[in-house]
PDB file of N, CA and C in Angstrom:
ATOM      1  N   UNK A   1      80.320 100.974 106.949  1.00  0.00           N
ATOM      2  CA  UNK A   1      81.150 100.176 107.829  1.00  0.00           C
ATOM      3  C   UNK A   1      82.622 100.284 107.415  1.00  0.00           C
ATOM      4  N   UNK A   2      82.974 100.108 105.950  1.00  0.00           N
ATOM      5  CA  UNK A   2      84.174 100.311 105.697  1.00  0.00           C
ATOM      6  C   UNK A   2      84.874 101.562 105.870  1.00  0.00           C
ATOM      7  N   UNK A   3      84.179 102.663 105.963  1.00  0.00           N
ATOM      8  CA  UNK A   3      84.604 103.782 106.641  1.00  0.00           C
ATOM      9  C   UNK A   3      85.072 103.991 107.893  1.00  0.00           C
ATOM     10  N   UNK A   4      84.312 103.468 108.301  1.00  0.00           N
ATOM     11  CA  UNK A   4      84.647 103.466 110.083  1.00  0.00           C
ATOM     12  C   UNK A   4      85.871 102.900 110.168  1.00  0.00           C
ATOM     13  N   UNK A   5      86.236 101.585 109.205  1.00  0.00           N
ATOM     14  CA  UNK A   5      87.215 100.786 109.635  1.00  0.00           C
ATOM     15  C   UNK A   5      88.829 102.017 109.069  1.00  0.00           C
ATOM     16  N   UNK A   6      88.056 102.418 107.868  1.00  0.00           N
ATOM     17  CA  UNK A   6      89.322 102.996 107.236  1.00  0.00           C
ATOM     18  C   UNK A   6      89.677 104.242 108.433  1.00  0.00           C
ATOM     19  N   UNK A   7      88.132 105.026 109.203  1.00  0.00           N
ATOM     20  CA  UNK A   7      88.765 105.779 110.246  1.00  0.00           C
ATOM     21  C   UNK A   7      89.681 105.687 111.354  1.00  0.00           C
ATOM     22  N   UNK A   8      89.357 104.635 111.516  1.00  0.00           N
ATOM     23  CA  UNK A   8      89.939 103.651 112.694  1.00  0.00           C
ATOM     24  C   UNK A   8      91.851 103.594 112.697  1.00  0.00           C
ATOM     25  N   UNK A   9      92.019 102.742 111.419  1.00  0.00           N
ATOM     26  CA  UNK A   9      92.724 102.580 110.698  1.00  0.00           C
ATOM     27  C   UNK A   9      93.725 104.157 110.856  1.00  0.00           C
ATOM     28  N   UNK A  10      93.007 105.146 109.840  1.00  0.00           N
ATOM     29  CA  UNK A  10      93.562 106.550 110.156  1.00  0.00           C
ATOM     30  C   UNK A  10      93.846 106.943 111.388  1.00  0.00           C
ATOM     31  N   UNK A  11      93.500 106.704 112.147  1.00  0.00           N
ATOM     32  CA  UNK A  11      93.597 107.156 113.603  1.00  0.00           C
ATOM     33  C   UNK A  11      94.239 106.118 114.406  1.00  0.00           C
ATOM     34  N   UNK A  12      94.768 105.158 114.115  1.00  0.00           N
ATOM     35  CA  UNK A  12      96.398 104.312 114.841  1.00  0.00           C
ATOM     36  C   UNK A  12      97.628 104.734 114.278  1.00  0.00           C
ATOM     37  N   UNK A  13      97.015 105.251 113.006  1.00  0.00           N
ATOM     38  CA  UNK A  13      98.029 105.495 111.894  1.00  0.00           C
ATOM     39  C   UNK A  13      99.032 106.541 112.522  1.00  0.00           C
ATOM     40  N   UNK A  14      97.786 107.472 112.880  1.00  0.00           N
ATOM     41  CA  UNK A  14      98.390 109.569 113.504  1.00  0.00           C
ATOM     42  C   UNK A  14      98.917 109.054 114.700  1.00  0.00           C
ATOM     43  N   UNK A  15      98.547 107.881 115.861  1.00  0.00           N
ATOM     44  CA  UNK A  15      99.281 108.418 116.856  1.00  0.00           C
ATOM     45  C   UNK A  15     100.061 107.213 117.158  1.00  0.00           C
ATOM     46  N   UNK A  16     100.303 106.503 116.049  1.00  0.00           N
ATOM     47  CA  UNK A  16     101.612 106.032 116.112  1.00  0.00           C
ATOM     48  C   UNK A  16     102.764 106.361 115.482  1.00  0.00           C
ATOM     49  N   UNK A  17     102.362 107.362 114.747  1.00  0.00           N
ATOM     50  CA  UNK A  17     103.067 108.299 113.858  1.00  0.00           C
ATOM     51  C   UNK A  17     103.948 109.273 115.545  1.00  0.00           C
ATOM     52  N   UNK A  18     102.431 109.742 116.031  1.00  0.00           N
ATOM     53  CA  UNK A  18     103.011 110.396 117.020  1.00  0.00           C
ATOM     54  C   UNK A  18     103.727 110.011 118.081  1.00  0.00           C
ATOM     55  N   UNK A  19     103.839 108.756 118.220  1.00  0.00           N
ATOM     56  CA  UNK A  19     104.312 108.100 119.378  1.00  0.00           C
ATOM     57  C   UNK A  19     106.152 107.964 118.857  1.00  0.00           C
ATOM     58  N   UNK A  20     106.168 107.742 117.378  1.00  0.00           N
ATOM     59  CA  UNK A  20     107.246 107.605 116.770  1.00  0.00           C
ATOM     60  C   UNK A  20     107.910 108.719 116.726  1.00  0.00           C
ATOM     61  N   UNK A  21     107.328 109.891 116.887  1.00  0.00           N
ATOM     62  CA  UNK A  21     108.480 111.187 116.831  1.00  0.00           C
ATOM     63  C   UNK A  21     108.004 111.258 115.506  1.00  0.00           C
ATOM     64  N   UNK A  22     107.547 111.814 114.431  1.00  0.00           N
ATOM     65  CA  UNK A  22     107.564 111.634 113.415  1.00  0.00           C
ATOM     66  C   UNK A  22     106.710 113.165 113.216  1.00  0.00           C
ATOM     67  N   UNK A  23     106.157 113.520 114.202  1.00  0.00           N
ATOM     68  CA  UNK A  23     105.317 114.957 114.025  1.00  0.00           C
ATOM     69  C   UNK A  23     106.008 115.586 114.865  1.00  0.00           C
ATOM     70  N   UNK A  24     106.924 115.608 115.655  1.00  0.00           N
ATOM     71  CA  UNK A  24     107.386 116.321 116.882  1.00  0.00           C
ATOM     72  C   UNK A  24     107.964 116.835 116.026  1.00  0.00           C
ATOM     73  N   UNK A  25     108.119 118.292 116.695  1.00  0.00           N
ATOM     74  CA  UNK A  25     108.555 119.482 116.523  1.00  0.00           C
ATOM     75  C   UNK A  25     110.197 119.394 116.623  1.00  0.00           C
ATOM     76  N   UNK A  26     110.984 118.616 117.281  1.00  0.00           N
ATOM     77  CA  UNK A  26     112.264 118.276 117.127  1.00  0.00           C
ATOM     78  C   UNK A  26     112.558 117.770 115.554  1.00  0.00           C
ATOM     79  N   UNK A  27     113.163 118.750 115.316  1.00  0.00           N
ATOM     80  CA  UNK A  27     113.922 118.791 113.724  1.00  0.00           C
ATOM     81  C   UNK A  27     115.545 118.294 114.174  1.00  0.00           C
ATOM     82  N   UNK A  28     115.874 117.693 115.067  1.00  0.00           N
ATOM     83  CA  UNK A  28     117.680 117.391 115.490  1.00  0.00           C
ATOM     84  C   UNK A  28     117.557 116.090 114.645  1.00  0.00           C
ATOM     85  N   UNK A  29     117.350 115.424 115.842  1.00  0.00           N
ATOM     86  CA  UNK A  29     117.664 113.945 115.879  1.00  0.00           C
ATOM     87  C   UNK A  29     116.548 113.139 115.490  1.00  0.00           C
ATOM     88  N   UNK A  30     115.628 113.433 115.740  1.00  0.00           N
ATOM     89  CA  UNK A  30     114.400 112.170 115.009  1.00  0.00           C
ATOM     90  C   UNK A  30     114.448 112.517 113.294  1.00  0.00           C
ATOM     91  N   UNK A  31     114.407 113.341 112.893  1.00  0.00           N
ATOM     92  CA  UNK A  31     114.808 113.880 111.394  1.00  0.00           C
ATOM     93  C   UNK A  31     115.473 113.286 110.881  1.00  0.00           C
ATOM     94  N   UNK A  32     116.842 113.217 111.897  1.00  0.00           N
ATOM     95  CA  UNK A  32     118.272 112.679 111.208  1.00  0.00           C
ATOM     96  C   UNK A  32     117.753 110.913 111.391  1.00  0.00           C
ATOM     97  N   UNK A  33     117.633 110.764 112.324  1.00  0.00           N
ATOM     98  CA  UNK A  33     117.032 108.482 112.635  1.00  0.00           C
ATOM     99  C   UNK A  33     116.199 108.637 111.721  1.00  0.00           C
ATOM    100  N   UNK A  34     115.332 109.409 111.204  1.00  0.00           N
ATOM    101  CA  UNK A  34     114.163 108.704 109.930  1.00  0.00           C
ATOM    102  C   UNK A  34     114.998 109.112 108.263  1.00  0.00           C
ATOM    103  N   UNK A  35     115.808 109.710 108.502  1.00  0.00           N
ATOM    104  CA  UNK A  35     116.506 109.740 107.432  1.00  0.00           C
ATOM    105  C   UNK A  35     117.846 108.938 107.223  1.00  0.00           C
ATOM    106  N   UNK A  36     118.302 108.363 108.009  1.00  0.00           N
ATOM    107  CA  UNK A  36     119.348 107.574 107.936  1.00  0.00           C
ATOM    108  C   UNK A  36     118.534 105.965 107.844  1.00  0.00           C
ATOM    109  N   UNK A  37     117.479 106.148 108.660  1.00  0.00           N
ATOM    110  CA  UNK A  37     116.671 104.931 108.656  1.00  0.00           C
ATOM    111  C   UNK A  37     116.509 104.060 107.150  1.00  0.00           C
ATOM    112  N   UNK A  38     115.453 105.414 106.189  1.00  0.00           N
ATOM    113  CA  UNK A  38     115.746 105.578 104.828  1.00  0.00           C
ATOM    114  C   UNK A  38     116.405 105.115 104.261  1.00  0.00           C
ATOM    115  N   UNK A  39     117.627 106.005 104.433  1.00  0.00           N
ATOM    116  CA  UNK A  39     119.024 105.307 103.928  1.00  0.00           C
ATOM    117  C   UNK A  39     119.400 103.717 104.206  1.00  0.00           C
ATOM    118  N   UNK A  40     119.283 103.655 105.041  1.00  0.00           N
ATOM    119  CA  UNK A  40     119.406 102.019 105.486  1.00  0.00           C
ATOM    120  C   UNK A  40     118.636 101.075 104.417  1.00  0.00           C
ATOM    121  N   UNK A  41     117.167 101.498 104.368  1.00  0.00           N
ATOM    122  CA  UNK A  41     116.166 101.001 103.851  1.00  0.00           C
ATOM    123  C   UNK A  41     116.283 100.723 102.745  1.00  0.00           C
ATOM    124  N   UNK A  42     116.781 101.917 102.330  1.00  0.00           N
ATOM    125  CA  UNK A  42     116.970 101.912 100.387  1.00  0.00           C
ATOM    126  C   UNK A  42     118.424 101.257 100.247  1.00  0.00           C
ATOM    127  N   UNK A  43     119.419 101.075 100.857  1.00  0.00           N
ATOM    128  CA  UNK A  43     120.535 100.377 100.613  1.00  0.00           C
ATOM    129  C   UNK A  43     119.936  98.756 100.759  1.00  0.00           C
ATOM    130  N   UNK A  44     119.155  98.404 101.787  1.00  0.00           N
ATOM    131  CA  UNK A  44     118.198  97.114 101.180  1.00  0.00           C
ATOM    132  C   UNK A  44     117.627  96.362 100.276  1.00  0.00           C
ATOM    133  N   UNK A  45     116.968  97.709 100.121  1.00  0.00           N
ATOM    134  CA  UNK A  45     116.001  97.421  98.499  1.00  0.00           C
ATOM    135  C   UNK A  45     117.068  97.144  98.141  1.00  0.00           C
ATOM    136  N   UNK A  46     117.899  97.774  97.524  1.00  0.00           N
ATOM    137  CA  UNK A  46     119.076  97.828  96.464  1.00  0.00           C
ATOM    138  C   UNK A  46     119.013  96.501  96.696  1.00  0.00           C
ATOM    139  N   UNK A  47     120.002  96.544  97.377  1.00  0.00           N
ATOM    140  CA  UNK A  47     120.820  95.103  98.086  1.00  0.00           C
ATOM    141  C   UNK A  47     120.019  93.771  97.408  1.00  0.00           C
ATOM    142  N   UNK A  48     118.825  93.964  97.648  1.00  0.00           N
ATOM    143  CA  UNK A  48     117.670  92.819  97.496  1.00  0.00           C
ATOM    144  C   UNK A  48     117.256  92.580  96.031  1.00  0.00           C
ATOM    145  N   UNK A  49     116.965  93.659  95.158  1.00  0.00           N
ATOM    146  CA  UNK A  49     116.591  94.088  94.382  1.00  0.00           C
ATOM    147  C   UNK A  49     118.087  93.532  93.042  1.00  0.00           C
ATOM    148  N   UNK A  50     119.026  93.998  93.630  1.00  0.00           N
ATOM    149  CA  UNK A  50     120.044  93.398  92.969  1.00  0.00           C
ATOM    150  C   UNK A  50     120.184  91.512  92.795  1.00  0.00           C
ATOM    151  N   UNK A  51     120.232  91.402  93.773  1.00  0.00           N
ATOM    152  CA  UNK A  51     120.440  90.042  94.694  1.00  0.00           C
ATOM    153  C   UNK A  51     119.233  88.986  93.525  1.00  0.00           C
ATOM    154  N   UNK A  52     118.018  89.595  93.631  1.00  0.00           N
ATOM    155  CA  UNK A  52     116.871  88.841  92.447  1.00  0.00           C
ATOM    156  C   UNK A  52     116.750  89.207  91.384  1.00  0.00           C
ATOM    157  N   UNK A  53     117.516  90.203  91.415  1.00  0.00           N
ATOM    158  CA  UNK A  53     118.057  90.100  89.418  1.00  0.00           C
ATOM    159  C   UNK A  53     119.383  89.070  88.727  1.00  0.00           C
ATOM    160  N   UNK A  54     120.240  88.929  90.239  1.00  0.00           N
ATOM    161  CA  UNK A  54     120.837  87.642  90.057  1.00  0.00           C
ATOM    162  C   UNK A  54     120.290  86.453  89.758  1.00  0.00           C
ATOM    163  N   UNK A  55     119.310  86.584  90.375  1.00  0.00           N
ATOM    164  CA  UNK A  55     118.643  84.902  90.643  1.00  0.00           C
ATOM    165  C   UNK A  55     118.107  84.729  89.289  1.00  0.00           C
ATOM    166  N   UNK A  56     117.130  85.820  88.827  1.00  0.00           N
ATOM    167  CA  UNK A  56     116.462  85.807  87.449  1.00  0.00           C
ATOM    168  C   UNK A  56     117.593  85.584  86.361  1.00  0.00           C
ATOM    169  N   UNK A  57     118.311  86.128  86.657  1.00  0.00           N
ATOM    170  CA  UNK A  57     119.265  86.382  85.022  1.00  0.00           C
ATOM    171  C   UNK A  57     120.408  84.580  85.197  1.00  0.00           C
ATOM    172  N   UNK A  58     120.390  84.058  86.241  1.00  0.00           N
ATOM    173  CA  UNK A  58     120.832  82.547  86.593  1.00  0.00           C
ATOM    174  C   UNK A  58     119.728  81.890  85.837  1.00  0.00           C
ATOM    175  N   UNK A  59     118.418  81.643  86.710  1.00  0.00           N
ATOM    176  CA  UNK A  59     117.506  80.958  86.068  1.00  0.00           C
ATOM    177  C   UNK A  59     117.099  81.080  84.657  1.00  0.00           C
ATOM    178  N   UNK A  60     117.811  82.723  83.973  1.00  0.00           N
ATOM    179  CA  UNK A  60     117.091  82.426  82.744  1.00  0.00           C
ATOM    180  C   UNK A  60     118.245  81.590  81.731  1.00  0.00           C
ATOM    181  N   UNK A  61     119.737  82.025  82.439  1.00  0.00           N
ATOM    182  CA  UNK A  61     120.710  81.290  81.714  1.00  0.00           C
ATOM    183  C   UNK A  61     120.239  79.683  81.610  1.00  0.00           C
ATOM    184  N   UNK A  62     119.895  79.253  82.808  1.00  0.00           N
ATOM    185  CA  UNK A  62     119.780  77.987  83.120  1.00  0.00           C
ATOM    186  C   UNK A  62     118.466  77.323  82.086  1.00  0.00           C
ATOM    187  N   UNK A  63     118.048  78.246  81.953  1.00  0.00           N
ATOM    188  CA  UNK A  63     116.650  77.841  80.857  1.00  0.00           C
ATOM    189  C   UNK A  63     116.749  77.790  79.411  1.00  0.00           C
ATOM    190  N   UNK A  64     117.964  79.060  79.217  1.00  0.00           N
ATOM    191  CA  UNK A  64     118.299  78.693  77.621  1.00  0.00           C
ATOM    192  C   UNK A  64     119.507  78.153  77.840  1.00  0.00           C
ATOM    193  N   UNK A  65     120.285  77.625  78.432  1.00  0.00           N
ATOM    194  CA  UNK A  65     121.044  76.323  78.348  1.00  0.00           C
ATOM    195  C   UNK A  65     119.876  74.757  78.231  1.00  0.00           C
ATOM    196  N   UNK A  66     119.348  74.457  78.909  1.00  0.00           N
ATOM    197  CA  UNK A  66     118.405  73.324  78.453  1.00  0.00           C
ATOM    198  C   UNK A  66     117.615  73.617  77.758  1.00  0.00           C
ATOM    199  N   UNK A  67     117.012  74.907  77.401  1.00  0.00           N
ATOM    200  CA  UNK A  67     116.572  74.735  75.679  1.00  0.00           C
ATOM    201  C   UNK A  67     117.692  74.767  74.519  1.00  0.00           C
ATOM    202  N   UNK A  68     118.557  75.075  74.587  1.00  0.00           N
ATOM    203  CA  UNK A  68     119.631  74.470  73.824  1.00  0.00           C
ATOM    204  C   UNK A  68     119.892  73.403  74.089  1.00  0.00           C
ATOM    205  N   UNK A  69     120.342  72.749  75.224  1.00  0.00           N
ATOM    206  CA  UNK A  69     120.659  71.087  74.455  1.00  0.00           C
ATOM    207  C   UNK A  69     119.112  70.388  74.429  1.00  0.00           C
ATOM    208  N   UNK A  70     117.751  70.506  74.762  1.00  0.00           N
ATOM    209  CA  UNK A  70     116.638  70.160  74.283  1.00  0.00           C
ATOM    210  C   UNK A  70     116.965  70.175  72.295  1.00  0.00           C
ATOM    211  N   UNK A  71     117.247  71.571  72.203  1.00  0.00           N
ATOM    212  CA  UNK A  71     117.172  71.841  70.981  1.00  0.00           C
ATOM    213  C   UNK A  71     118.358  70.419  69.921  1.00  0.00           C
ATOM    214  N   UNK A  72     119.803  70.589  70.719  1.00  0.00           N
ATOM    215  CA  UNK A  72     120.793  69.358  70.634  1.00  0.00           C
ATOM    216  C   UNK A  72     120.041  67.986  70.525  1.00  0.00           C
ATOM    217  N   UNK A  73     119.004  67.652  71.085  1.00  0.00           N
ATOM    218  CA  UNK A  73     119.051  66.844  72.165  1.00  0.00           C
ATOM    219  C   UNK A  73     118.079  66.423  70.259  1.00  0.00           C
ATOM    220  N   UNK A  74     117.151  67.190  70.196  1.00  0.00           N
ATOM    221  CA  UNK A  74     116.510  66.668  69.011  1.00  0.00           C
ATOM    222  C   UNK A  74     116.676  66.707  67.987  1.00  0.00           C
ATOM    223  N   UNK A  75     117.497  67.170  67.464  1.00  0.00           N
ATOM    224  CA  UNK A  75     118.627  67.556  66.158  1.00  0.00           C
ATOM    225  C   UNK A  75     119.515  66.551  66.240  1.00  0.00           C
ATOM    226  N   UNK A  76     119.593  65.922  67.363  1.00  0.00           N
ATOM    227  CA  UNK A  76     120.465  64.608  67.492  1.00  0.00           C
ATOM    228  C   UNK A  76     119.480  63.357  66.303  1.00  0.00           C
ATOM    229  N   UNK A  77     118.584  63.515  67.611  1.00  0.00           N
ATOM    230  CA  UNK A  77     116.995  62.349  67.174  1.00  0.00           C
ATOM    231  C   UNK A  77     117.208  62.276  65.577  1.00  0.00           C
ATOM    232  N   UNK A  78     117.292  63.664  65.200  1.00  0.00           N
ATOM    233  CA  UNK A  78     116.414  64.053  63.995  1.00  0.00           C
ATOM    234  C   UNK A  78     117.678  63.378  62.937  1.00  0.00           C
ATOM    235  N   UNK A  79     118.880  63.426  62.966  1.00  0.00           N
ATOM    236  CA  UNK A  79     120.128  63.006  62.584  1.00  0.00           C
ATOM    237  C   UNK A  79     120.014  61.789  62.899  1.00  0.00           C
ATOM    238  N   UNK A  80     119.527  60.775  63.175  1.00  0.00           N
ATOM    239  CA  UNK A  80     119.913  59.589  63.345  1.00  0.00           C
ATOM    240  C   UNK A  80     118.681  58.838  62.863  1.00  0.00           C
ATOM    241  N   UNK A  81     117.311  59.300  63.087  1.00  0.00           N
ATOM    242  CA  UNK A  81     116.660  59.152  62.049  1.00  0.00           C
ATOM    243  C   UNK A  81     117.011  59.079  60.950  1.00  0.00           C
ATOM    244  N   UNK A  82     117.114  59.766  60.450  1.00  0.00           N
ATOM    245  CA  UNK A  82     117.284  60.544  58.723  1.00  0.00           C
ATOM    246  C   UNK A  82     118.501  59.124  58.348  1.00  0.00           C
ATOM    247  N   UNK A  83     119.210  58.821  59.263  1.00  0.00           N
ATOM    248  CA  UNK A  83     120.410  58.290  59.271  1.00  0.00           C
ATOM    249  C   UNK A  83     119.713  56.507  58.782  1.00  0.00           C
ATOM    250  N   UNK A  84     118.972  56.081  60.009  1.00  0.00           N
ATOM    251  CA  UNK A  84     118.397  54.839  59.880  1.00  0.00           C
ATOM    252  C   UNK A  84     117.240  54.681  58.398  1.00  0.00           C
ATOM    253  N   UNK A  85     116.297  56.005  58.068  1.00  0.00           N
ATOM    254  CA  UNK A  85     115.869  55.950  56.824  1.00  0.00           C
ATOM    255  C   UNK A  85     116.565  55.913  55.540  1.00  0.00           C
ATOM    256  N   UNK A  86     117.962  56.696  55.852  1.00  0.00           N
ATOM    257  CA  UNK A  86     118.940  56.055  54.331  1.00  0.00           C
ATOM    258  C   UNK A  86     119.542  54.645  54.109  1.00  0.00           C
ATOM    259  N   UNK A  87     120.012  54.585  55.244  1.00  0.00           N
ATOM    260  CA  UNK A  87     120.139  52.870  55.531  1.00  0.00           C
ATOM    261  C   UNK A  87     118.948  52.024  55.205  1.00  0.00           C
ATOM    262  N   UNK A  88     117.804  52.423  55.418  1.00  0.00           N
ATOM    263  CA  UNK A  88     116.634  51.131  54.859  1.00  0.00           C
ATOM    264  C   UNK A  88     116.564  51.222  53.432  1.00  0.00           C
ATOM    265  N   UNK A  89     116.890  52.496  53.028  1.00  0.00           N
ATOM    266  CA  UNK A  89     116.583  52.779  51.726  1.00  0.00           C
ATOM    267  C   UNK A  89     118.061  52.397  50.584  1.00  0.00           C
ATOM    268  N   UNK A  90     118.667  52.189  51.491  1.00  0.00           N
ATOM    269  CA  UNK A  90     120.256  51.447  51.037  1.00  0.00           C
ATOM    270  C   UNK A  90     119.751  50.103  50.244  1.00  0.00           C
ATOM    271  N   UNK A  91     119.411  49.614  51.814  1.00  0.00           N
ATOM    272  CA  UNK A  91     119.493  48.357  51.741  1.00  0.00           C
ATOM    273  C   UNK A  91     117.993  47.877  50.451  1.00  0.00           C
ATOM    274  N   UNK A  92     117.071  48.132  50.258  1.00  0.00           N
ATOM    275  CA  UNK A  92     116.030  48.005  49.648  1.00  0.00           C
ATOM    276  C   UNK A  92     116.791  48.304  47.993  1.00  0.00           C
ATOM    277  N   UNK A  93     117.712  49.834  47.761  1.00  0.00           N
ATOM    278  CA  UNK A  93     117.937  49.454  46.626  1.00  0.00           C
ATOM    279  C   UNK A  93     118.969  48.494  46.243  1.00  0.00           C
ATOM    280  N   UNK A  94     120.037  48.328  47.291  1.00  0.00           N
ATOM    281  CA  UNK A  94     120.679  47.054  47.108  1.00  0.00           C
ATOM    282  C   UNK A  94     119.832  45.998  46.316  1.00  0.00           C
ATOM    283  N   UNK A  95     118.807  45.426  47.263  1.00  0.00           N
ATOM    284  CA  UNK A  95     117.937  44.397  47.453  1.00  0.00           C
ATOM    285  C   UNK A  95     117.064  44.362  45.658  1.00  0.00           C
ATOM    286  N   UNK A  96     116.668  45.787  45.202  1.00  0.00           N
ATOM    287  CA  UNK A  96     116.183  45.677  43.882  1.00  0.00           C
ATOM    288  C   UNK A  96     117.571  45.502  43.276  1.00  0.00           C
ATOM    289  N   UNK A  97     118.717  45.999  43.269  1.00  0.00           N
ATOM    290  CA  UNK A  97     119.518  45.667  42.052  1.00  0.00           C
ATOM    291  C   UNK A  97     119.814  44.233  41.916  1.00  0.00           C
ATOM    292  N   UNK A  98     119.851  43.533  43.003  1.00  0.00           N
ATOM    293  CA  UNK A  98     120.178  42.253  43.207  1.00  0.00           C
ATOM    294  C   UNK A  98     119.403  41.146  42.398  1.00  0.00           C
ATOM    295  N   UNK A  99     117.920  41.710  42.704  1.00  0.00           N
ATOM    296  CA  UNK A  99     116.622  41.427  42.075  1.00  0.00           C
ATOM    297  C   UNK A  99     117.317  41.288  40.829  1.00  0.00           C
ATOM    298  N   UNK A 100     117.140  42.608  40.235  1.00  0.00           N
ATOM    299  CA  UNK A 100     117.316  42.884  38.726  1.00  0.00           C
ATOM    300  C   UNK A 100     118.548  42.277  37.990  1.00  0.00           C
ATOM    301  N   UNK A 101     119.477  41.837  38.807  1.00  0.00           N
ATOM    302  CA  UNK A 101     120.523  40.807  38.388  1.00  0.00           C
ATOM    303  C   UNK A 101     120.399  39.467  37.891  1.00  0.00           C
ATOM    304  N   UNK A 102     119.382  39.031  39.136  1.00  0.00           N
ATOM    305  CA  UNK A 102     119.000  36.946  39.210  1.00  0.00           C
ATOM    306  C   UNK A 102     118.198  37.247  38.283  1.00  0.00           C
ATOM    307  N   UNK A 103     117.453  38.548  37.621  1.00  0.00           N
ATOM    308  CA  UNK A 103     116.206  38.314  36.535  1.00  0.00           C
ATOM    309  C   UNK A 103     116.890  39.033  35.317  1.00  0.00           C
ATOM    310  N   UNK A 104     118.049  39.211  35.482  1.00  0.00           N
ATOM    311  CA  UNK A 104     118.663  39.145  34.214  1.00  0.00           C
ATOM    312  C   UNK A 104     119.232  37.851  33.848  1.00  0.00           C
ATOM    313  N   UNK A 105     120.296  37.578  34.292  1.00  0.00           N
ATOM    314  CA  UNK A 105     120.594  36.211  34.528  1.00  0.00           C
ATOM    315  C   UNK A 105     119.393  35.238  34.054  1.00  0.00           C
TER     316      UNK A 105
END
């Protein structure tokens, strides 16, 4: 069955090929329209092809900019932590020397 279909298939293929000029024996002008066509085509791609390498090389800036300040963002955390654990640990040895004063005294 899948044969048949792929024949099928082959055979809209040839005579729309042929309907297109594309087998005719005129080498002028249908030659020159499927080759300028081409040309058209591939100045597209380009065109397009360029156009989403923009987009990619944006989005990837845009991705290692917020993994950098992610990265900021917790190096902050991590600094102010560290910050509030010296401060408890301030205050605690304060708190023993103070101790160790009234029990000298």
């Amino acid at each position: 069955m899948a044969r048949f279909y792929l024949f099928i298939l082959l055979a809209v293929t040839v005579v729309a090929s042929c309907e297109a000029g594309w087998f005719s024996r005129d080498t002028g002008g249908s030659v020159k329209n499927a080759a300028n066509n081409l040309k058209d085509d591939a100045k597209w791609w380009k065109a397009n092809a360029e156009s989403q390498a923009k987009v990619k090389t944006e989005e990837a800036k845009s991705k290692a900019q917020e993994a950098k300040y992610n990265a900021m963002s917790t190096t902050e955390k991590a600094k102010a932590k560290a910050n509030e654990i010296s401060a408890k640990a301030r205050k605690k040895t304060s708190n023993a020397f103070d101790s160790a004063k009234q029990a000298i005294s």
